[in-house]
C-alpha atoms as a PDB file:
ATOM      1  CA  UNK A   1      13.213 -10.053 -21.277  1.00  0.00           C
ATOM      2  CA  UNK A   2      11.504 -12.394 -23.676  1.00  0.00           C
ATOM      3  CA  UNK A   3      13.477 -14.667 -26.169  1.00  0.00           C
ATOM      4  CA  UNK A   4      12.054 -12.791 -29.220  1.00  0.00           C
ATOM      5  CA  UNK A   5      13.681  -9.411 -27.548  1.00  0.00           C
ATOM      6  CA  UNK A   6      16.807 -10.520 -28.299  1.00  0.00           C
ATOM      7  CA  UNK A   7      19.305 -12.494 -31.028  1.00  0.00           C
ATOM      8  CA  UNK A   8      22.071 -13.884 -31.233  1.00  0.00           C
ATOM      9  CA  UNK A   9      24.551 -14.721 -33.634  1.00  0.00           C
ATOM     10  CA  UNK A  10      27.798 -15.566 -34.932  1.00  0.00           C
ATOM     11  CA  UNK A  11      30.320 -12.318 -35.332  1.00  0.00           C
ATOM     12  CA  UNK A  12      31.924 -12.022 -38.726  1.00  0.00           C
ATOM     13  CA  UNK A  13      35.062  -9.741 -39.719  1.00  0.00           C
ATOM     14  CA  UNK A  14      33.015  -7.222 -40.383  1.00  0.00           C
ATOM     15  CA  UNK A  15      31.783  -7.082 -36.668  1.00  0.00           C
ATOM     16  CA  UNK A  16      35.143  -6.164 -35.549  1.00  0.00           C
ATOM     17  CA  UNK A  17      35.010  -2.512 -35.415  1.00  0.00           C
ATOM     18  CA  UNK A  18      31.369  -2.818 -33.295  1.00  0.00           C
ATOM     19  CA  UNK A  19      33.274  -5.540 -30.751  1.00  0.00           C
ATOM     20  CA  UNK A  20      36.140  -3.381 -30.440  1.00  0.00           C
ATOM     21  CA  UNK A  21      33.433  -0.464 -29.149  1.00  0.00           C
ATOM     22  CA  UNK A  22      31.163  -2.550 -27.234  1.00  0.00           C
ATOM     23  CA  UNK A  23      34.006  -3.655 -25.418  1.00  0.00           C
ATOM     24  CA  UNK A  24      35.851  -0.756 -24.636  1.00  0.00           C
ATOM     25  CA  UNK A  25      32.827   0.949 -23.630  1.00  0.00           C
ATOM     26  CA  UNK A  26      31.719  -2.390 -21.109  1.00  0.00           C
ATOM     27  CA  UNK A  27      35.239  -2.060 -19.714  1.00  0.00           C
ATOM     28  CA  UNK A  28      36.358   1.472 -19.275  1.00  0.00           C
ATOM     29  CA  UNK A  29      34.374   1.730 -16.087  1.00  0.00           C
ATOM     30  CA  UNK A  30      37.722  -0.216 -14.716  1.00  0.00           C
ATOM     31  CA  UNK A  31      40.504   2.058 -15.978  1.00  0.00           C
ATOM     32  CA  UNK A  32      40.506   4.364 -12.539  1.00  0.00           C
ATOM     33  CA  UNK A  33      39.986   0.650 -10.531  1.00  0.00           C
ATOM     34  CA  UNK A  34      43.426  -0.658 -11.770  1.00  0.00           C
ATOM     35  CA  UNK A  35      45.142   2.418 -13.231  1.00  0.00           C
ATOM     36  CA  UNK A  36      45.367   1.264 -17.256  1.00  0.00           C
ATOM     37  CA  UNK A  37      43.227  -0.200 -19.826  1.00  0.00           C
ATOM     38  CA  UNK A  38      42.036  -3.629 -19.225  1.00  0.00           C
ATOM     39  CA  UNK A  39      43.454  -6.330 -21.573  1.00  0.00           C
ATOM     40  CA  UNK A  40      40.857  -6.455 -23.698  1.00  0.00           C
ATOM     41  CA  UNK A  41      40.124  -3.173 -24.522  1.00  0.00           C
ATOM     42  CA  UNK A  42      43.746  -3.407 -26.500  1.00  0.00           C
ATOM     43  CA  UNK A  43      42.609  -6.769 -28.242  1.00  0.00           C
ATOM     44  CA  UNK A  44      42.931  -6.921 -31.919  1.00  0.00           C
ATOM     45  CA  UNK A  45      39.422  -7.957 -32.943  1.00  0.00           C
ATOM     46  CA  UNK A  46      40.132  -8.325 -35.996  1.00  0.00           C
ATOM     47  CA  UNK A  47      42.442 -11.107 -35.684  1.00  0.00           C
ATOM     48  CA  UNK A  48      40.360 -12.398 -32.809  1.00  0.00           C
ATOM     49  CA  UNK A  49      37.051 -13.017 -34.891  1.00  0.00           C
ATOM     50  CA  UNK A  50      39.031 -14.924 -37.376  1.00  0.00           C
ATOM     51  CA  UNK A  51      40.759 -17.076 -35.047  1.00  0.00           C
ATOM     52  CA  UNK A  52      37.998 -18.410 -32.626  1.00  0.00           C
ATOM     53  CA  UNK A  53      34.093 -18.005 -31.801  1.00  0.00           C
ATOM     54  CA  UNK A  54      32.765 -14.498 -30.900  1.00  0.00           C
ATOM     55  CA  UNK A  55      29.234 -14.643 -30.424  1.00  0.00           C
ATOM     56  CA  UNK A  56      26.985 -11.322 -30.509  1.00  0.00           C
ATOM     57  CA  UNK A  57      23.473 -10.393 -28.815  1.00  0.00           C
ATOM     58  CA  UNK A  58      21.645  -7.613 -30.493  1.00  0.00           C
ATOM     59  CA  UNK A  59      18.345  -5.784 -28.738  1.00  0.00           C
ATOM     60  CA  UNK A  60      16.477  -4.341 -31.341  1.00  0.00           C
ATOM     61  CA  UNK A  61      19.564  -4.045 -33.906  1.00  0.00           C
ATOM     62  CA  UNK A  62      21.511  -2.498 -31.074  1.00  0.00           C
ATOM     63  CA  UNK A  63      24.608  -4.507 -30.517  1.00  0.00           C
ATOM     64  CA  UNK A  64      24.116  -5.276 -26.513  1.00  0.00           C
ATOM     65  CA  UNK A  65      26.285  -8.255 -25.301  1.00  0.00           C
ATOM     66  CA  UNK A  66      29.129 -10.754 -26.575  1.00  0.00           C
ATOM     67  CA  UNK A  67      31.319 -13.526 -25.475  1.00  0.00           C
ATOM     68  CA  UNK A  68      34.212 -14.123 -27.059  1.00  0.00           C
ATOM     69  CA  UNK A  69      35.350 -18.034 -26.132  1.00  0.00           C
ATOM     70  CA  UNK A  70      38.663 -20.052 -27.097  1.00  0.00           C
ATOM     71  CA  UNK A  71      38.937 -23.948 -27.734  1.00  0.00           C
ATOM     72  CA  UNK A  72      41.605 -24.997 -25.594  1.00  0.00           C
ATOM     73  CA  UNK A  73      41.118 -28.552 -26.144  1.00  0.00           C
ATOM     74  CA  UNK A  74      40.114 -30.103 -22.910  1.00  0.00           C
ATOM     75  CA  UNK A  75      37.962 -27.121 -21.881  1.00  0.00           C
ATOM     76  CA  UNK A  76      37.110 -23.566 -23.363  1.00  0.00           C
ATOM     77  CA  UNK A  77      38.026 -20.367 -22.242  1.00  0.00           C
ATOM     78  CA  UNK A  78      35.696 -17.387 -21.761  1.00  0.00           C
ATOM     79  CA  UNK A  79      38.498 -14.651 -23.304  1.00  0.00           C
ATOM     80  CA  UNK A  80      35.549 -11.788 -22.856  1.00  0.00           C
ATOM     81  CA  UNK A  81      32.081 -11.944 -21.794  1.00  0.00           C
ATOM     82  CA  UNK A  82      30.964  -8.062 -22.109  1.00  0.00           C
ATOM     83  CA  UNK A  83      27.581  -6.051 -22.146  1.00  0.00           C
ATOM     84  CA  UNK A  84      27.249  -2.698 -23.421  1.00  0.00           C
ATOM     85  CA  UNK A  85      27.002  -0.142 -20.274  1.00  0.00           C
ATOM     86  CA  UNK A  86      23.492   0.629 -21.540  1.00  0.00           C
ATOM     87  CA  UNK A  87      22.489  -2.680 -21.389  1.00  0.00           C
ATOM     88  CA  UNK A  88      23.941  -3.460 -18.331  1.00  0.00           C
ATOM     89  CA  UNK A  89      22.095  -5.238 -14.848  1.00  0.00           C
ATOM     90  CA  UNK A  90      19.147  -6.528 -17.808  1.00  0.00           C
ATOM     91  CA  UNK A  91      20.430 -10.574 -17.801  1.00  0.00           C
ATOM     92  CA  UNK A  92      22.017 -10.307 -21.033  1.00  0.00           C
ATOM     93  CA  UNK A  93      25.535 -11.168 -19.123  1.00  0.00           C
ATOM     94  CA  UNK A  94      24.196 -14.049 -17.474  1.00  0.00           C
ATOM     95  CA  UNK A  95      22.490 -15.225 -21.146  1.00  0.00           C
ATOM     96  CA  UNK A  96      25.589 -14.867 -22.402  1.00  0.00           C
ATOM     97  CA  UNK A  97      27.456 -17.342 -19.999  1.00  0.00           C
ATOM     98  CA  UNK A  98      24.800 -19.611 -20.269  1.00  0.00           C
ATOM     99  CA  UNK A  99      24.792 -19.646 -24.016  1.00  0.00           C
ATOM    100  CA  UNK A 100      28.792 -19.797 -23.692  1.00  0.00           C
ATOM    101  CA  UNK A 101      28.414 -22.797 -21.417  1.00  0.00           C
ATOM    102  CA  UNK A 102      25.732 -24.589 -23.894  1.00  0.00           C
ATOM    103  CA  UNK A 103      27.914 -24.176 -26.828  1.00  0.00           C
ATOM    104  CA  UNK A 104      30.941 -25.249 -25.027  1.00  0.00           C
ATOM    105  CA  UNK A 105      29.075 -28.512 -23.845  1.00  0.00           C
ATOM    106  CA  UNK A 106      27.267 -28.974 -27.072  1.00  0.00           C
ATOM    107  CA  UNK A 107      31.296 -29.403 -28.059  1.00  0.00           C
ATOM    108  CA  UNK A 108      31.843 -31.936 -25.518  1.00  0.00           C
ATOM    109  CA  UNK A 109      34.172 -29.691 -23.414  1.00  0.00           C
ATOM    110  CA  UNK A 110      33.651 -30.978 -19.764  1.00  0.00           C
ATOM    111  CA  UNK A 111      35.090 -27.316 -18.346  1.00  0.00           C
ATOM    112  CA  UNK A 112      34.864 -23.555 -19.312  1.00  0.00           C
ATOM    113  CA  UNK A 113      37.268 -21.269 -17.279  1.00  0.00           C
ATOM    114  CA  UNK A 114      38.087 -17.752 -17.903  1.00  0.00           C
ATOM    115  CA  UNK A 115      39.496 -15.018 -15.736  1.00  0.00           C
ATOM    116  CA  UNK A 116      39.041 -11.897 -14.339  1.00  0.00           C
ATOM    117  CA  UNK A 117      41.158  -9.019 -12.373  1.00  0.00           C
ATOM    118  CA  UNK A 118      41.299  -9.593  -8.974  1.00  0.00           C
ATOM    119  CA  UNK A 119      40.453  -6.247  -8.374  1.00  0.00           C
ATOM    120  CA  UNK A 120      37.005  -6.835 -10.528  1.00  0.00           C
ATOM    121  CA  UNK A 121      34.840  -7.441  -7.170  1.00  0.00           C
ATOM    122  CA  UNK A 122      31.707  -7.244  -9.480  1.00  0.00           C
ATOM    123  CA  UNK A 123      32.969  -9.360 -12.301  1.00  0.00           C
ATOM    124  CA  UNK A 124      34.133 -12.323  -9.498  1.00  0.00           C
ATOM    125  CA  UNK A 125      30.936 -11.991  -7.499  1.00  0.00           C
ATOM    126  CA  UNK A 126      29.075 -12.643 -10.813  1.00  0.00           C
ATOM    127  CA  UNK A 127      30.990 -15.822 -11.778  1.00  0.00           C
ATOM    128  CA  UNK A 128      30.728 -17.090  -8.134  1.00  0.00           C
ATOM    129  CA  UNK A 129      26.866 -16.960  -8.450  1.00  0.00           C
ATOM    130  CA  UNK A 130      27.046 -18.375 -11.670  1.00  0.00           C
ATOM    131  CA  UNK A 131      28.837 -22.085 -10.264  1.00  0.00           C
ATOM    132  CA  UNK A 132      32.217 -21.090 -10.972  1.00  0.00           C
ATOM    133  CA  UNK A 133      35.172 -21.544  -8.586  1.00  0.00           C
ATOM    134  CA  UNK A 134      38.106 -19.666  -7.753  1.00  0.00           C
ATOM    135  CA  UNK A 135      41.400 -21.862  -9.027  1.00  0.00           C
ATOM    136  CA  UNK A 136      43.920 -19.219  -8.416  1.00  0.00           C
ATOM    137  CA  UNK A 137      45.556 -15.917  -8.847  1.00  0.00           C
ATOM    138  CA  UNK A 138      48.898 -15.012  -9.864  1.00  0.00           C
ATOM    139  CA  UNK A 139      50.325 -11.550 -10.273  1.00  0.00           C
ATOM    140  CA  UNK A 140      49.926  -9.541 -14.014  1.00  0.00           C
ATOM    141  CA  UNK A 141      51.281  -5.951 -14.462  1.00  0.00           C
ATOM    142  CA  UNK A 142      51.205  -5.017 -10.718  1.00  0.00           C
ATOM    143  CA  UNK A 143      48.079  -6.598  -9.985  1.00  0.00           C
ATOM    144  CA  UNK A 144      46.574  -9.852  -9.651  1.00  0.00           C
ATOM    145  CA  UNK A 145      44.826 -12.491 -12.094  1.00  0.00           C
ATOM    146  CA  UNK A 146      41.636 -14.184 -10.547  1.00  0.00           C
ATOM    147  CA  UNK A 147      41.673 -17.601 -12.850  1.00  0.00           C
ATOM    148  CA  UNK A 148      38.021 -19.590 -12.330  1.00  0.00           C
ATOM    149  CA  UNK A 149      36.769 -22.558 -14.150  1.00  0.00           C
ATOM    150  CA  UNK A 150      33.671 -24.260 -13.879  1.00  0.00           C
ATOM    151  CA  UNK A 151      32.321 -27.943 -14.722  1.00  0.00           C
ATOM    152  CA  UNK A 152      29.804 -27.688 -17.419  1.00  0.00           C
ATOM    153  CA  UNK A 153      27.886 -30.536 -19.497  1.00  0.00           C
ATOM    154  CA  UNK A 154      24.645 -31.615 -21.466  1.00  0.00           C
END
């Protein structure tokens, strides 16, 4: 993967309708794993991409990746970080984490955090080998919430 094989940019409202796709498709692979839709495949994108930065990758004019982040004042949270399944295990997950953690420092946040379901083996060994941490868990609709942070900075 080459910089010029990819861009990125700044979602708009009328990216909604491709977010809302790109991330049910990235996530339905974990509806038999936990027995339900993950959270965000139920997100309302279009109040989402209003209310705080998504951020799109596109591979030859194919939508491919996105992170969706939130300001939460002393630190940002990752809300979604998906990849298209035919995109997937090509580095556009970790590029997007990275360009997540850059924007969020270029901010002068100190900390990004996010979280995952516990049951998300995949998702939490990913984060792990990316420098994050586990903080905690705490239960969410008969499961568990795996909440990890990381300290980021220019």
């Amino acid at each position: 993967m080459t910089e010029s094989s990819f861009t990125i940019r700044p979602a708009t409202p009328a990216d909604a309708g491709a977010i809302r796709d790109l991330t049910r498709a990235a996530y339905a692979k974990w509806i038999p794993v936990i027995g339900r839709e993950p959270k965000p495949m139920a997100a309302d994108y279009d109040q989402a991409v209003r209310a705080h930065p998504i951020d799109l990758l596109f591979v030859g004019g194919r939508l491919a990746a996105l992170v969706e982040m939130i300001d939460e004042g002393e630190h940002w949270l990752i809300e979604n970080l998906a990849v298209h399944p035919d995109f997937q295990g090509q580095g556009f997950g970790r590029r997007m984490l990275a360009h997540a953690e850059y924007r969020a420092a270029e901010a002068n946040m100190v900390e990004m955090r996010l979280y995952t379901n516990k049951l998300f083996a995949e998702n939490i060994r990913f984060y792990l080998a990316h420098g994050y941490g586990i903080d905690r868990e705490e239960p969410y609709k008969g499961g568990f919430i795996t909440h990890m942070s990381k300290v980021i900075g220019l």
